[in-house]
PDB file of N, CA and C in Angstrom:
ATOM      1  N   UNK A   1    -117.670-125.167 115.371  1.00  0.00           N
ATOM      2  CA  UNK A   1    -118.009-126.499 115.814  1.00  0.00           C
ATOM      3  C   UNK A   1    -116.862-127.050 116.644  1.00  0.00           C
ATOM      4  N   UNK A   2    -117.169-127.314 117.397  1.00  0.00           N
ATOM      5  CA  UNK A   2    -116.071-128.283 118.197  1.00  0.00           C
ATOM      6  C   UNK A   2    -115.839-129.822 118.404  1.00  0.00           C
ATOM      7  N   UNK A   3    -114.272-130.078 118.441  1.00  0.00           N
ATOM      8  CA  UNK A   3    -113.584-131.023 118.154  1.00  0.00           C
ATOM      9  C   UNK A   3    -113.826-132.464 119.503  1.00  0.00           C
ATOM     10  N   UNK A   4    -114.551-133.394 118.713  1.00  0.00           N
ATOM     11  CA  UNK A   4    -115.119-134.453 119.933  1.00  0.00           C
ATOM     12  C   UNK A   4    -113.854-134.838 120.530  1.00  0.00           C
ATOM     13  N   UNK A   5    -114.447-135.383 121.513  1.00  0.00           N
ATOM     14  CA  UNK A   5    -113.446-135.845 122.477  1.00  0.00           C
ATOM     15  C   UNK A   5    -112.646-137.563 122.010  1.00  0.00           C
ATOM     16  N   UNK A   6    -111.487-137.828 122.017  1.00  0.00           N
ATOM     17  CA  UNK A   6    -111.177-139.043 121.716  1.00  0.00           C
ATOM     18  C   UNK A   6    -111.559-140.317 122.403  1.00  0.00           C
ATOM     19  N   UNK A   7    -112.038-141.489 122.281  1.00  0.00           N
ATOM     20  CA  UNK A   7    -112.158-142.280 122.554  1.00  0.00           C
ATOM     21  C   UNK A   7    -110.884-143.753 122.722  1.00  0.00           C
ATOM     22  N   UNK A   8    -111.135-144.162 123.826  1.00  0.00           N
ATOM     23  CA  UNK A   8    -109.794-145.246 123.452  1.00  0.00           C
ATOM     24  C   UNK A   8    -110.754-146.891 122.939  1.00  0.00           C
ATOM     25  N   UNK A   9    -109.966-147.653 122.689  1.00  0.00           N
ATOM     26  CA  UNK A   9    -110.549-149.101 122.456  1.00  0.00           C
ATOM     27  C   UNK A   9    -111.197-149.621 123.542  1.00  0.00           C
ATOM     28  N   UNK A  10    -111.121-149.181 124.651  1.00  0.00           N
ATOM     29  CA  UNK A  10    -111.757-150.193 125.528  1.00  0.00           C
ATOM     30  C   UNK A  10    -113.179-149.623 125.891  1.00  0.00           C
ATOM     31  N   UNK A  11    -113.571-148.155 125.513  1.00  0.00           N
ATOM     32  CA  UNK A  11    -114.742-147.425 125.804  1.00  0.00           C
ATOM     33  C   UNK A  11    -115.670-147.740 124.778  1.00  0.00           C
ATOM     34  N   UNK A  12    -114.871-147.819 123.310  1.00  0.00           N
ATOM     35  CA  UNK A  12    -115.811-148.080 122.296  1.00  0.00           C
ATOM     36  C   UNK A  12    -116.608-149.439 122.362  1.00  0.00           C
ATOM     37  N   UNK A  13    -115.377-150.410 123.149  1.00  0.00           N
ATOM     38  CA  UNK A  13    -116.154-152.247 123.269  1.00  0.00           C
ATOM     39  C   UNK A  13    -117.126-151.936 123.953  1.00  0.00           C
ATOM     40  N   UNK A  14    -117.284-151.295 125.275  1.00  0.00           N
ATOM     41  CA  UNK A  14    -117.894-150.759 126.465  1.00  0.00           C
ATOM     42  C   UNK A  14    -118.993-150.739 126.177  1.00  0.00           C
ATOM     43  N   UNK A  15    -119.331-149.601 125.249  1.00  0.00           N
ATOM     44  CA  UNK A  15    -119.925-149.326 124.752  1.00  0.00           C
ATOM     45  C   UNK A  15    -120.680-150.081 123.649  1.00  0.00           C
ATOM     46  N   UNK A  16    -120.286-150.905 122.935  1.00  0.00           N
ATOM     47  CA  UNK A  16    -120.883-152.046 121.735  1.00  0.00           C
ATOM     48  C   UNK A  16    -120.925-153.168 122.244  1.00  0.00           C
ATOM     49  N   UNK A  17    -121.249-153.635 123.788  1.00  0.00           N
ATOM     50  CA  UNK A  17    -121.246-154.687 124.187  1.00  0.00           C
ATOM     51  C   UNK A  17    -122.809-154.828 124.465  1.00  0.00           C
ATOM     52  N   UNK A  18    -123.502-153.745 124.112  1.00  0.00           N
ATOM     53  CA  UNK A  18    -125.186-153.978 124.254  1.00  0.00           C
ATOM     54  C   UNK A  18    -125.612-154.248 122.953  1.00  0.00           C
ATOM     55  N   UNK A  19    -124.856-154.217 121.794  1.00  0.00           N
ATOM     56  CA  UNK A  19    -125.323-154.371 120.680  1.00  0.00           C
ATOM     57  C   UNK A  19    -125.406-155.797 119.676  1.00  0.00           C
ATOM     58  N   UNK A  20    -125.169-156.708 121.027  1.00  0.00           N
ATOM     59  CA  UNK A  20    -125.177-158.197 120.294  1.00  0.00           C
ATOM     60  C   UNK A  20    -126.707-158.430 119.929  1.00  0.00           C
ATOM     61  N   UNK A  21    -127.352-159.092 119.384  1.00  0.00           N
ATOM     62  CA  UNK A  21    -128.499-159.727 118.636  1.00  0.00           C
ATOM     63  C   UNK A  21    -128.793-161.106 119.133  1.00  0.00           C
ATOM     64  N   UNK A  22    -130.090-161.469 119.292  1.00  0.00           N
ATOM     65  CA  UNK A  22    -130.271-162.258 120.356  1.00  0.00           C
ATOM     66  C   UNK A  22    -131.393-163.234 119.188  1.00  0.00           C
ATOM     67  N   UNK A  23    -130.907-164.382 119.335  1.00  0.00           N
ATOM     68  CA  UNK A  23    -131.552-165.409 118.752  1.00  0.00           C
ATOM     69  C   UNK A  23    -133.162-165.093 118.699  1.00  0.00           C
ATOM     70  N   UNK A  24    -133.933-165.387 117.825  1.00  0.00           N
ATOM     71  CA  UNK A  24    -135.651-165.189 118.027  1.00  0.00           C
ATOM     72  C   UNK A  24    -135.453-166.698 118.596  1.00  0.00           C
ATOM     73  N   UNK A  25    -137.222-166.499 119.601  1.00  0.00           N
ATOM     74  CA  UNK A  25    -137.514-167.648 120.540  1.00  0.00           C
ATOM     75  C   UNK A  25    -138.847-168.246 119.277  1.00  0.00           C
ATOM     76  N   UNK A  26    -138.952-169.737 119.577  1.00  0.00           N
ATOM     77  CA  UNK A  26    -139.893-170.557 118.794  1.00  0.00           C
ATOM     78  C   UNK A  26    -140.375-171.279 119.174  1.00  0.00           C
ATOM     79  N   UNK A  27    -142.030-171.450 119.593  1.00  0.00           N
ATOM     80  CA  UNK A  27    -142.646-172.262 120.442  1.00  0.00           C
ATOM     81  C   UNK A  27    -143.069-173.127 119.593  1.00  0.00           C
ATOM     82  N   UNK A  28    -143.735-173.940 120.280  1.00  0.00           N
ATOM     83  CA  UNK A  28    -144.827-175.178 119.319  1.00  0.00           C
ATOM     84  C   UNK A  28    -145.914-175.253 119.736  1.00  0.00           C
ATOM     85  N   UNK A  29    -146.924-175.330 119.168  1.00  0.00           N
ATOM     86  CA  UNK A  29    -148.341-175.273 119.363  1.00  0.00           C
ATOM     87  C   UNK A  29    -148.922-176.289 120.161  1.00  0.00           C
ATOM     88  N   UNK A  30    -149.527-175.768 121.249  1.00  0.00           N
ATOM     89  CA  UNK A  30    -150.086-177.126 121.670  1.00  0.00           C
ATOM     90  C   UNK A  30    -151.451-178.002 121.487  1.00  0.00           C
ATOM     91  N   UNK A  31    -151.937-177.117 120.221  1.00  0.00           N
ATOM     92  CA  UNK A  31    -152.814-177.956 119.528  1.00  0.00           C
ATOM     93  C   UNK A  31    -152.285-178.730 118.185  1.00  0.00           C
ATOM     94  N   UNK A  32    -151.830-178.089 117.477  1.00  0.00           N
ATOM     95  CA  UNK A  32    -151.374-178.351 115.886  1.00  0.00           C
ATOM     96  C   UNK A  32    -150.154-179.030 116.175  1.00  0.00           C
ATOM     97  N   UNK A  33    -149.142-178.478 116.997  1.00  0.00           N
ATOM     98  CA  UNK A  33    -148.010-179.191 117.062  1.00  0.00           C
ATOM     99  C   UNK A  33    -146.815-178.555 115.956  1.00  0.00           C
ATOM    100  N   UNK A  34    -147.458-177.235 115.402  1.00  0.00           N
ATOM    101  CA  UNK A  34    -146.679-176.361 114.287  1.00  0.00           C
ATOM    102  C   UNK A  34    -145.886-175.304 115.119  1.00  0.00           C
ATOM    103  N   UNK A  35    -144.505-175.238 114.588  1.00  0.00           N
ATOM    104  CA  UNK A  35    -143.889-174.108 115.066  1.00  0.00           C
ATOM    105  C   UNK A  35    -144.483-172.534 114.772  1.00  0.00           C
ATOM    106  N   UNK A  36    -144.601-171.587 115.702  1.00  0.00           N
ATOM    107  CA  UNK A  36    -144.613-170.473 115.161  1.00  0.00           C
ATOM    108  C   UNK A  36    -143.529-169.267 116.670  1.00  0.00           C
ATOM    109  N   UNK A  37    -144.224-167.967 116.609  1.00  0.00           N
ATOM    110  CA  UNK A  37    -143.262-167.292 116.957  1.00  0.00           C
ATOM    111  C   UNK A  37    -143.741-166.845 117.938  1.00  0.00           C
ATOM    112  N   UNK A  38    -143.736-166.566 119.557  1.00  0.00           N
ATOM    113  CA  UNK A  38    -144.479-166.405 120.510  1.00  0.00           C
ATOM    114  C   UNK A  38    -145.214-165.273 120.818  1.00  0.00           C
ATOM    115  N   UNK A  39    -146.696-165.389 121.201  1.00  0.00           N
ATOM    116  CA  UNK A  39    -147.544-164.043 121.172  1.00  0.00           C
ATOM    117  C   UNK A  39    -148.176-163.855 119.540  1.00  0.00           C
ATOM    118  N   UNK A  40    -148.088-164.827 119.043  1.00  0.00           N
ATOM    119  CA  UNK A  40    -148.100-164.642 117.153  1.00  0.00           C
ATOM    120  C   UNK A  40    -149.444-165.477 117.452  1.00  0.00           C
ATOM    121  N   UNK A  41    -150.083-165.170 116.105  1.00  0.00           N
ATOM    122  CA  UNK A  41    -151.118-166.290 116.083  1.00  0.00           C
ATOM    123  C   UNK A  41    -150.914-167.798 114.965  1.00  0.00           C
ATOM    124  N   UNK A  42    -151.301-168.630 115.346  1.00  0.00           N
ATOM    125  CA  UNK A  42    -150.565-169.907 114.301  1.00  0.00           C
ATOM    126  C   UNK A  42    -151.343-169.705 112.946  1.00  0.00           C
ATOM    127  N   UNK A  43    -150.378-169.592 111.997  1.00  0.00           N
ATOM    128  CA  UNK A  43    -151.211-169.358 110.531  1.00  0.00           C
ATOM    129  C   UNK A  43    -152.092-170.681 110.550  1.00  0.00           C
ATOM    130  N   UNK A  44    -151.283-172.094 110.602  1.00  0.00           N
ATOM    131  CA  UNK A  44    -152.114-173.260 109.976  1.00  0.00           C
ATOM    132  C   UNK A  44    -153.213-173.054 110.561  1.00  0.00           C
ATOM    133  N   UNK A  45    -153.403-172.913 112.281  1.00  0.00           N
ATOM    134  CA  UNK A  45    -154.835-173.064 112.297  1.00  0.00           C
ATOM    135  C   UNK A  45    -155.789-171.748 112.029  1.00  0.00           C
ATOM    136  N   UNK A  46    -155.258-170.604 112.431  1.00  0.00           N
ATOM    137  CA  UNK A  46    -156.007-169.783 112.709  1.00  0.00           C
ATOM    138  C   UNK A  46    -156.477-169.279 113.993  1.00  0.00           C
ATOM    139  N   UNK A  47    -155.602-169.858 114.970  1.00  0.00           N
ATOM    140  CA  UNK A  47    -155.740-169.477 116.455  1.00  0.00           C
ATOM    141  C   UNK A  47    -154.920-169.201 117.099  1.00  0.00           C
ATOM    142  N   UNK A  48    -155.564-168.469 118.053  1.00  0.00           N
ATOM    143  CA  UNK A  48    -154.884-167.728 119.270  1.00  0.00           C
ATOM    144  C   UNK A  48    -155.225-168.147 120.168  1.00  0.00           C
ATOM    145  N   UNK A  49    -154.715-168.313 120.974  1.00  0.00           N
ATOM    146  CA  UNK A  49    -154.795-168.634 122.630  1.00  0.00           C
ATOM    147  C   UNK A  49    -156.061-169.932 122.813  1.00  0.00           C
ATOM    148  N   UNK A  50    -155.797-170.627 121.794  1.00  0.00           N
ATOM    149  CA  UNK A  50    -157.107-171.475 121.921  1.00  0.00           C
ATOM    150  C   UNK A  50    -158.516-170.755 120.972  1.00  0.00           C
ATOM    151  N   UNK A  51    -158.244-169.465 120.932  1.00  0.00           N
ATOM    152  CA  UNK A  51    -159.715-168.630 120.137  1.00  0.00           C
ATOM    153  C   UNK A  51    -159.182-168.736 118.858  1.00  0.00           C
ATOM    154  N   UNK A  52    -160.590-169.065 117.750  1.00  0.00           N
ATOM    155  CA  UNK A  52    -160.494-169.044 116.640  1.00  0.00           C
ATOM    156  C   UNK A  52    -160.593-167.672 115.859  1.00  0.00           C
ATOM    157  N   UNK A  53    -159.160-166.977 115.634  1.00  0.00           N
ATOM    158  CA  UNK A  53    -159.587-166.096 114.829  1.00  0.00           C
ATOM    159  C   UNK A  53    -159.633-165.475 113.743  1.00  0.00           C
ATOM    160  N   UNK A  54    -159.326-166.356 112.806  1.00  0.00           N
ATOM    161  CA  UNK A  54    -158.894-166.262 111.217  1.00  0.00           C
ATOM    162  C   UNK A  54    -159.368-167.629 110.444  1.00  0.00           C
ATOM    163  N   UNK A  55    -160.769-167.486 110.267  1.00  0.00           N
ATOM    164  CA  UNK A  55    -161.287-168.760 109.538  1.00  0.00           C
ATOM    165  C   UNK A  55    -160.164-169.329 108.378  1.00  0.00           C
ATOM    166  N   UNK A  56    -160.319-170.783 108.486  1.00  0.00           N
ATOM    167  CA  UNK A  56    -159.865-171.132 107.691  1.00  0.00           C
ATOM    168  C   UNK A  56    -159.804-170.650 105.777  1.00  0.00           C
ATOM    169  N   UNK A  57    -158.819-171.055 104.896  1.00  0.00           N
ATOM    170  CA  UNK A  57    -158.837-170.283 103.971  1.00  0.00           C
ATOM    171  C   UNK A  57    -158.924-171.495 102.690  1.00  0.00           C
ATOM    172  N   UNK A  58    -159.943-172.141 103.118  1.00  0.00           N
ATOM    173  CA  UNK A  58    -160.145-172.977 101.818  1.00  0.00           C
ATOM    174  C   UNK A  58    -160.558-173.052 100.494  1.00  0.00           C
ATOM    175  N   UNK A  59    -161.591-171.401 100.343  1.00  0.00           N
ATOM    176  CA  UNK A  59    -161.558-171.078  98.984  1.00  0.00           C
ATOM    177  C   UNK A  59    -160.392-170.450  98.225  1.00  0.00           C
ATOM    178  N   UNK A  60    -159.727-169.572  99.520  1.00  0.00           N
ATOM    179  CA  UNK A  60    -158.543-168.990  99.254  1.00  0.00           C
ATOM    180  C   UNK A  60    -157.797-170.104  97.861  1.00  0.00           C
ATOM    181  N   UNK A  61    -157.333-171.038  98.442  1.00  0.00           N
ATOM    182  CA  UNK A  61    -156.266-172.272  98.382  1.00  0.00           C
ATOM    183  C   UNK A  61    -157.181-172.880  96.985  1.00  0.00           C
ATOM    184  N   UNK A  62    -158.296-173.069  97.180  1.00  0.00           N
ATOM    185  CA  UNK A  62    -158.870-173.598  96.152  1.00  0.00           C
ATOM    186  C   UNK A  62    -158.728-172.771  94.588  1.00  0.00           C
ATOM    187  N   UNK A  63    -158.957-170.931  94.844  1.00  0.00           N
ATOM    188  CA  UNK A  63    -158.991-171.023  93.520  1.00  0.00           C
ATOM    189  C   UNK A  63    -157.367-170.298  93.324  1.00  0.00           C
ATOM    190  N   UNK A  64    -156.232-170.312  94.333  1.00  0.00           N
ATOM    191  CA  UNK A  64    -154.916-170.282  94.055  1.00  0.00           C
ATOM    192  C   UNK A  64    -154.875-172.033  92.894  1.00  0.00           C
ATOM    193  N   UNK A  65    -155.478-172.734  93.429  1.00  0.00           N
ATOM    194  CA  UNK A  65    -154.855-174.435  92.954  1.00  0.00           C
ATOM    195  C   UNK A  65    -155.789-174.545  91.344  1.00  0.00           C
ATOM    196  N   UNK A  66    -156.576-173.666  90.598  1.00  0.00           N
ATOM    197  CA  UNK A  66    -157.374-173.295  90.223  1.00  0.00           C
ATOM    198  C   UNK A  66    -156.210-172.472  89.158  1.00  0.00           C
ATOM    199  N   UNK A  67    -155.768-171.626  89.705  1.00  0.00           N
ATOM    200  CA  UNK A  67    -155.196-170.571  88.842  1.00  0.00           C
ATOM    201  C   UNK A  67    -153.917-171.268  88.378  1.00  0.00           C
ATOM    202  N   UNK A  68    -153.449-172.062  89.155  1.00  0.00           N
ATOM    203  CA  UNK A  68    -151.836-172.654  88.849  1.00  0.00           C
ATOM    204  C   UNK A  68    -152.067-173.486  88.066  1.00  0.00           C
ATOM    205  N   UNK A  69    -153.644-174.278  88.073  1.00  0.00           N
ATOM    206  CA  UNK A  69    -153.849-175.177  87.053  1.00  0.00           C
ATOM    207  C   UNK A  69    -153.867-174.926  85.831  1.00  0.00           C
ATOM    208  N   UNK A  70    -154.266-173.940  85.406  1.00  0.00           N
ATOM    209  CA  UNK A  70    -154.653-173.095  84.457  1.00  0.00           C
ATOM    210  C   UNK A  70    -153.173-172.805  83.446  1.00  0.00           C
ATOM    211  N   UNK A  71    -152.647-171.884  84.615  1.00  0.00           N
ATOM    212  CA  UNK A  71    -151.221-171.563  83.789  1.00  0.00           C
ATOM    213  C   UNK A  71    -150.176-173.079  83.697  1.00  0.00           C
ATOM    214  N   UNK A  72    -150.503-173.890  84.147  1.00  0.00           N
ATOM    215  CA  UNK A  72    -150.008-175.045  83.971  1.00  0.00           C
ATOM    216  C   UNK A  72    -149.810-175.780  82.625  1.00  0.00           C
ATOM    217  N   UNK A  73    -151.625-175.666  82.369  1.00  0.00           N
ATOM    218  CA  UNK A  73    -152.147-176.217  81.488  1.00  0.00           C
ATOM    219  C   UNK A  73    -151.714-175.064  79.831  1.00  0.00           C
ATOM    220  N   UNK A  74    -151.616-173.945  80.488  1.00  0.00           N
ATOM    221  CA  UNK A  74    -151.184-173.070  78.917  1.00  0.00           C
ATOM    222  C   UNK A  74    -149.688-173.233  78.669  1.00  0.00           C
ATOM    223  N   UNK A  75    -148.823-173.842  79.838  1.00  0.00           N
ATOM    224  CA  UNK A  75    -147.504-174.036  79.277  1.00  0.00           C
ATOM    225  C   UNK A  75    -146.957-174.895  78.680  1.00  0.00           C
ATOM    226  N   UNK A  76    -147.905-176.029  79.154  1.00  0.00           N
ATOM    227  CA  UNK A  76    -148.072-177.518  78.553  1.00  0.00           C
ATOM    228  C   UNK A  76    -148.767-177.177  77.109  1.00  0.00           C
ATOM    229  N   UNK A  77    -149.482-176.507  76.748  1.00  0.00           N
ATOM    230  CA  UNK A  77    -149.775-176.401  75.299  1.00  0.00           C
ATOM    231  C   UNK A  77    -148.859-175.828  74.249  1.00  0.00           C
ATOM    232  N   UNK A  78    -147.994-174.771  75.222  1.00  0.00           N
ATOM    233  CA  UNK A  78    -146.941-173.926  74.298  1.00  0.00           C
ATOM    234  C   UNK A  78    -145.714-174.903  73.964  1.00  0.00           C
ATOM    235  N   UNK A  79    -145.890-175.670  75.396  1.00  0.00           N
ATOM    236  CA  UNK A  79    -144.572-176.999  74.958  1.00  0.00           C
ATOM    237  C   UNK A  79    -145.163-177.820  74.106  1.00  0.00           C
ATOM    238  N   UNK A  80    -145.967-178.086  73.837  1.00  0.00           N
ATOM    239  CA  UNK A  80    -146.666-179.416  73.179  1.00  0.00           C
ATOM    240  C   UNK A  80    -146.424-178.405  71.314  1.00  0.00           C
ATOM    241  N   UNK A  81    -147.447-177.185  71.568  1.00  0.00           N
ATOM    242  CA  UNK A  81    -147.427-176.593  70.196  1.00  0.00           C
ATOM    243  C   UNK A  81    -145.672-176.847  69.434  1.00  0.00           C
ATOM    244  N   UNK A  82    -145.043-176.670  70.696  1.00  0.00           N
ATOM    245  CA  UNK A  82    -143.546-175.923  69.759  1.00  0.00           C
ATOM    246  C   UNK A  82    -141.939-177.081  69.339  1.00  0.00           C
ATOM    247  N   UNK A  83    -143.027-178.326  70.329  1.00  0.00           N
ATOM    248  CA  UNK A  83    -142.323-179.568  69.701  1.00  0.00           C
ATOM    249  C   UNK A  83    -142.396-180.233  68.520  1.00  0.00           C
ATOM    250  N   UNK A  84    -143.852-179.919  67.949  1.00  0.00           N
ATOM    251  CA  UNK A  84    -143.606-180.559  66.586  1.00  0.00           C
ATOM    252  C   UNK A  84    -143.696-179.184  65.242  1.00  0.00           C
ATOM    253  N   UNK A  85    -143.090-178.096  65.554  1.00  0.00           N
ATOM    254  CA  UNK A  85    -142.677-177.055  64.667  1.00  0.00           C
ATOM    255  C   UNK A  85    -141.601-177.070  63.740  1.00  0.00           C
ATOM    256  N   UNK A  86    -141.621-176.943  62.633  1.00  0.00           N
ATOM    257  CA  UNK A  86    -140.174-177.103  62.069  1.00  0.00           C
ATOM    258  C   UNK A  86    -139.198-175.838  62.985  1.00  0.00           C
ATOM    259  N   UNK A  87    -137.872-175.897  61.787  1.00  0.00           N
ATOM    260  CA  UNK A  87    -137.246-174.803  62.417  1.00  0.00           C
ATOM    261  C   UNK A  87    -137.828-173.362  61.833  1.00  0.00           C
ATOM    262  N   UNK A  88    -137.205-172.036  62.050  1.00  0.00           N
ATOM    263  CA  UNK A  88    -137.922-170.510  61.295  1.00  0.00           C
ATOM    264  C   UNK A  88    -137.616-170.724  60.058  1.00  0.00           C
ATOM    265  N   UNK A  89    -137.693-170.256  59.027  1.00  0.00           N
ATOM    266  CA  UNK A  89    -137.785-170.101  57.723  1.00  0.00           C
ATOM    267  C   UNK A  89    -136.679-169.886  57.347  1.00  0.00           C
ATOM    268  N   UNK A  90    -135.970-168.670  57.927  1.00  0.00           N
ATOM    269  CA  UNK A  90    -134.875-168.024  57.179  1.00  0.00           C
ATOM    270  C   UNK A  90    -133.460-169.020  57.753  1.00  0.00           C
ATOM    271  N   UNK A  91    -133.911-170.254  58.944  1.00  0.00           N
ATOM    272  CA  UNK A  91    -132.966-170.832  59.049  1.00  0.00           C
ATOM    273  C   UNK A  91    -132.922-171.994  58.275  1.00  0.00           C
ATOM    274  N   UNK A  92    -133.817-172.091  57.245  1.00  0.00           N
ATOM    275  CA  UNK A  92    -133.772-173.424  56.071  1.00  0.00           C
ATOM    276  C   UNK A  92    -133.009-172.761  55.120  1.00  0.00           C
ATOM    277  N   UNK A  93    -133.370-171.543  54.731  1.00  0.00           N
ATOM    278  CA  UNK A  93    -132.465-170.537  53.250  1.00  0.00           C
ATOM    279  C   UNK A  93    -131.069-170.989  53.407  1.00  0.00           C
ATOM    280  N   UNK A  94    -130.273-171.435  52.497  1.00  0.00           N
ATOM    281  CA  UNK A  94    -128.841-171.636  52.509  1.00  0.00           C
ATOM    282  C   UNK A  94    -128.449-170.017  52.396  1.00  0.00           C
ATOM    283  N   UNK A  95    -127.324-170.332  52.879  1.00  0.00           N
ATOM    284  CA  UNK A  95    -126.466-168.508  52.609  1.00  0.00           C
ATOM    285  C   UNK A  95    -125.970-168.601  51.471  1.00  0.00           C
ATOM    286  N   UNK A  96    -125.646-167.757  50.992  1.00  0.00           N
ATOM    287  CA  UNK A  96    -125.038-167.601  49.476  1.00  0.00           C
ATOM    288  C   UNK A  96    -123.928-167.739  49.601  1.00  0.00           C
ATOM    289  N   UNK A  97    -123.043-168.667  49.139  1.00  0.00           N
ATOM    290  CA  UNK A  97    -121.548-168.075  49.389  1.00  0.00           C
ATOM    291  C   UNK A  97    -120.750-167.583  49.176  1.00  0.00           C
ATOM    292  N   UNK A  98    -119.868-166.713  49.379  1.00  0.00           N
ATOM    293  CA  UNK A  98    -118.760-165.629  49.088  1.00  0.00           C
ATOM    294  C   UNK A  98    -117.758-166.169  47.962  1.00  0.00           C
ATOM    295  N   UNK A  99    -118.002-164.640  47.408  1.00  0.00           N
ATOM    296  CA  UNK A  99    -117.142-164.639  46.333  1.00  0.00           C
ATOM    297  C   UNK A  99    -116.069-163.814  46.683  1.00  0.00           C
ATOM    298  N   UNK A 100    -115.109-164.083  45.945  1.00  0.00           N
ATOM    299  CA  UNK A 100    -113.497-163.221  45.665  1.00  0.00           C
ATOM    300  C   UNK A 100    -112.711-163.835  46.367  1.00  0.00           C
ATOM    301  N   UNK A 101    -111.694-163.504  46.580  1.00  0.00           N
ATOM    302  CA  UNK A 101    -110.465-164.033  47.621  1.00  0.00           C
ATOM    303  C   UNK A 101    -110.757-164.060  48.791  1.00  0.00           C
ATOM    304  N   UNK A 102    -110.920-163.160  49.479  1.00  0.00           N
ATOM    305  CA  UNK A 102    -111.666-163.325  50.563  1.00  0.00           C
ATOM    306  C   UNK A 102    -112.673-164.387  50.989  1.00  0.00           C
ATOM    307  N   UNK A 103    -113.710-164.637  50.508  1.00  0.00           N
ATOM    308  CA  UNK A 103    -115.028-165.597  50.462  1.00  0.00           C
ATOM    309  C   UNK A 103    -114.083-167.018  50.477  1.00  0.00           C
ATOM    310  N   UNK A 104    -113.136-167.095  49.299  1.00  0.00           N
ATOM    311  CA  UNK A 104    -113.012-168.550  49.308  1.00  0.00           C
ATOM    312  C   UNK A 104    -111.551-168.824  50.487  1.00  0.00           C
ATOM    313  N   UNK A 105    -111.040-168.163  51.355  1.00  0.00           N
ATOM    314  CA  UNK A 105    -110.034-168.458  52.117  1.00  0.00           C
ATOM    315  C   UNK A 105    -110.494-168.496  53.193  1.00  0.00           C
ATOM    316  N   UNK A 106    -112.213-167.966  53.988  1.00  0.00           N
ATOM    317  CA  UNK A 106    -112.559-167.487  55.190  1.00  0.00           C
ATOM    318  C   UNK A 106    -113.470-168.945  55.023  1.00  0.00           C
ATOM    319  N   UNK A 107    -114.241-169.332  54.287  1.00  0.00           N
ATOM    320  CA  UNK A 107    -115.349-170.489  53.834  1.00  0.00           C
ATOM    321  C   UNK A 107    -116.062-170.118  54.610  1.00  0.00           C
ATOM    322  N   UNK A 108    -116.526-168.671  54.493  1.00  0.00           N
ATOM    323  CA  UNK A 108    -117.614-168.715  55.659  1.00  0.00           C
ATOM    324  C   UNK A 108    -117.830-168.122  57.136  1.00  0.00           C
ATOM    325  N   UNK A 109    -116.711-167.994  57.218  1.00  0.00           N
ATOM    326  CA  UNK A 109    -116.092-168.071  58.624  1.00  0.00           C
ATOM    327  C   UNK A 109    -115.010-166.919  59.132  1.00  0.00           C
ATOM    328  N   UNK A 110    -114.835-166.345  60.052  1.00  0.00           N
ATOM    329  CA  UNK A 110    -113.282-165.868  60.361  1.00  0.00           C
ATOM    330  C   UNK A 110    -112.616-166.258  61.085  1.00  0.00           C
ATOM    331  N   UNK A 111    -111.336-166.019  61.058  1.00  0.00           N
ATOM    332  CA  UNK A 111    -110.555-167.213  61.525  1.00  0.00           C
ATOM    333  C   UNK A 111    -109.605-166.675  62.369  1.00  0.00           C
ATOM    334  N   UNK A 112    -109.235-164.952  62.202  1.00  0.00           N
ATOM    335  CA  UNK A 112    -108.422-164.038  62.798  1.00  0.00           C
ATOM    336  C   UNK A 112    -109.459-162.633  62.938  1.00  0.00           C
ATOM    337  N   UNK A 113    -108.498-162.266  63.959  1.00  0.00           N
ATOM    338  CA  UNK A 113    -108.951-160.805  63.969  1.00  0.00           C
ATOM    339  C   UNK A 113    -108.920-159.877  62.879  1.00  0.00           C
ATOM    340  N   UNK A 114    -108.132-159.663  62.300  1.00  0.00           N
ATOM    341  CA  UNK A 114    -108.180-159.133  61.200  1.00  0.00           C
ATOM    342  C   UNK A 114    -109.151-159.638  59.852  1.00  0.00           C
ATOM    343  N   UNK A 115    -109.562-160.699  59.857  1.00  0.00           N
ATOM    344  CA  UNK A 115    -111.052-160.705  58.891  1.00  0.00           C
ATOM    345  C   UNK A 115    -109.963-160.997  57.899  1.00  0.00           C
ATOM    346  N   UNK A 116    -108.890-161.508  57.793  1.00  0.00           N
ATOM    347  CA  UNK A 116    -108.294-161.795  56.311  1.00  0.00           C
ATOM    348  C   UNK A 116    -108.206-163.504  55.964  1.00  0.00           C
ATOM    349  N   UNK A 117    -108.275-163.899  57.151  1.00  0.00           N
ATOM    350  CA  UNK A 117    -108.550-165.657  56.881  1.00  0.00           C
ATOM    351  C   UNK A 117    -107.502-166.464  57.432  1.00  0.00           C
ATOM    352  N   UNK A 118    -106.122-165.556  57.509  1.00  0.00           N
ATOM    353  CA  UNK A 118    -104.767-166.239  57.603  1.00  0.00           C
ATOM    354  C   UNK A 118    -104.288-166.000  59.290  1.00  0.00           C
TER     355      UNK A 118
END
């Protein structure tokens, strides 16, 4: 295989000076008055060049507003159910408390790394 040829700094700019990125262009509709992207067709209305070609989507939207209602309405029940719940069970049980030297210097608790209390 053979060894490429070196390049200096000013061949490589030379060269990466076609590689800038160029803003996207954004028209406005001259019916709706909505931005979109040129040669695109406008989502809100559904037209192109003046031609209608993507009927409107009002059942679409309807049973999206339909479905959100729905899960709306089941989160509002899980909040409603879980506000007037006591707490779990095993968090009413008192703990037993510790016996021996240990139990009564920690009260419960540790206080060091070593698990001795002090």
């Amino acid at each position: 295989m053979s060894v490429r040829m070196r390049h200096t700094s000013s061949h490589t700019k030379n060269r990466r000076s076609h590689h800038a990125l160029t803003a996207g262009k954004v028209v406005k509709d001259k019916d709706s008055g909505a931005l979109r992207l040129p040669h695109r067709l406008d989502e809100s209305t559904g037209t192109y060049r003046g031609k209608l070609i993507v009927p409107e989507r009002k059942k679409a939207l309807k049973k999206e507003e339909k479905r959100r209602e729905r899960n709306l309405s089941r989160k509002d029940e899980m909040l409603n159910a879980s506000v007037g719940t006591k707490e779990p069970a095993h968090a009413e049980e008192k703990q037993p408390e510790k016996k021996g030297v240990l139990g009564r210097m920690t009260k419960g608790r540790v206080n060091s790394r070593n698990a001795t209390g002090s």
